[in-house]
C-alpha atoms as a PDB file:
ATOM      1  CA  UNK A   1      91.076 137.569  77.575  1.00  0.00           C
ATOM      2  CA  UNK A   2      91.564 138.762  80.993  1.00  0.00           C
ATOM      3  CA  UNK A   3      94.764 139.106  83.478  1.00  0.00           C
ATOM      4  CA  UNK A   4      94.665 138.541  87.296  1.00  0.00           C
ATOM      5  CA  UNK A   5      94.984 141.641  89.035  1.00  0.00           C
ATOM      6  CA  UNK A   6      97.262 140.535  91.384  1.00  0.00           C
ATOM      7  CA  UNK A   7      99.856 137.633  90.209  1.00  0.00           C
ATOM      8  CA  UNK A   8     100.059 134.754  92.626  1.00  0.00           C
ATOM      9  CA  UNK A   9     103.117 134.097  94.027  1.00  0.00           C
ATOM     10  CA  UNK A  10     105.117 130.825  94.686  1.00  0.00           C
ATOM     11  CA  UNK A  11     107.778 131.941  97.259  1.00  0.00           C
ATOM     12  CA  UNK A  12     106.667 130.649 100.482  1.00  0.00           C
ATOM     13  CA  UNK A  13     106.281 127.349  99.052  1.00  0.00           C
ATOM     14  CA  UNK A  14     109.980 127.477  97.660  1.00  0.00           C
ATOM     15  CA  UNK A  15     111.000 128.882 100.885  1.00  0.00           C
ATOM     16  CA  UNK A  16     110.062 125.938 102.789  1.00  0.00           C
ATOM     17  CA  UNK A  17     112.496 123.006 103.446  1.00  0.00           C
ATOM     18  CA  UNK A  18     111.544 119.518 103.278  1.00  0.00           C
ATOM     19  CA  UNK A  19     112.074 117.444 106.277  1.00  0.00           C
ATOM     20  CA  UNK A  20     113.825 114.889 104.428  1.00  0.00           C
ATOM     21  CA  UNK A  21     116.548 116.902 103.369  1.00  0.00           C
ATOM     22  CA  UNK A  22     117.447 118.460 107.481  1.00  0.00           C
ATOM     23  CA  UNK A  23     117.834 114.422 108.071  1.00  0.00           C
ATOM     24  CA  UNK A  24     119.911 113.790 105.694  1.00  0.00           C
ATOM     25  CA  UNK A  25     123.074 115.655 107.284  1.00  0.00           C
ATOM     26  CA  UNK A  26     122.926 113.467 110.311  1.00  0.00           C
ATOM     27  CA  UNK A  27     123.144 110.158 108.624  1.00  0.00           C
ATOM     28  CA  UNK A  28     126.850 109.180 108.896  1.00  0.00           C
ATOM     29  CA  UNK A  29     126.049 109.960 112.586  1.00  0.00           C
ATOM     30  CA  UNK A  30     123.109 108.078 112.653  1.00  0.00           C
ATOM     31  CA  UNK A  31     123.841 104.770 111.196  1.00  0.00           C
ATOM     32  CA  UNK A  32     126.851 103.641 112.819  1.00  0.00           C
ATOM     33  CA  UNK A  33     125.070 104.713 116.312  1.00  0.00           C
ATOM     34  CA  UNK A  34     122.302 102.193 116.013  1.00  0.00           C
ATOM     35  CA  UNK A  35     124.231  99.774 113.913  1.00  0.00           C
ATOM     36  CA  UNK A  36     126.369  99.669 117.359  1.00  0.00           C
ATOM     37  CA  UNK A  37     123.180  99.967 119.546  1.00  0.00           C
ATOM     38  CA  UNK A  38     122.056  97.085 117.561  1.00  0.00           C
ATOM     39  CA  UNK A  39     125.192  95.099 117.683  1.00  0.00           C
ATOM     40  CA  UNK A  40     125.628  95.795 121.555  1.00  0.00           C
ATOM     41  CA  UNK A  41     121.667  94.213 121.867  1.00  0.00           C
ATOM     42  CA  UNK A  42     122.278  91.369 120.337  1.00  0.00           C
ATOM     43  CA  UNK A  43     125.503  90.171 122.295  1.00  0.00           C
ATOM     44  CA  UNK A  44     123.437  91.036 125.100  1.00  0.00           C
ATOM     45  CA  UNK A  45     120.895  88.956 124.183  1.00  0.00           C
ATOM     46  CA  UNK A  46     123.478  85.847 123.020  1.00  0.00           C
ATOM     47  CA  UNK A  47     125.252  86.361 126.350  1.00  0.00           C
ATOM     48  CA  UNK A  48     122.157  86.237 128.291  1.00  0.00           C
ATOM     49  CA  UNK A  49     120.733  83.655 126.143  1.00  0.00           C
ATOM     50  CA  UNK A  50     123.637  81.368 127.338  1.00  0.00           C
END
């Protein structure tokens, strides 16, 4: 049996963060912004509607 001469190794691809977890921080930011975004759109659109 043989050995690599050189052992590979698996740090940069620990190293790396996935873009799903630097969202999730913002979320109880996010989702009351658009809920109100969305909220302020449609009374627009009732109001204008009207």
């Amino acid at each position: 049996m043989s050995t690599p001469s050189t052992p590979v190794s698996h740090e940069a691809a620990t190293s790396e963060q996935d873009p799903i977890e630097g969202i999730i921080p913002m979320i109880p930011i996010v989702i009351p912004v658009v809920g109100a975004v969305l909220i302020f759109l449609l009374a627009f659109i009732a109001v204008y509607m009207a």
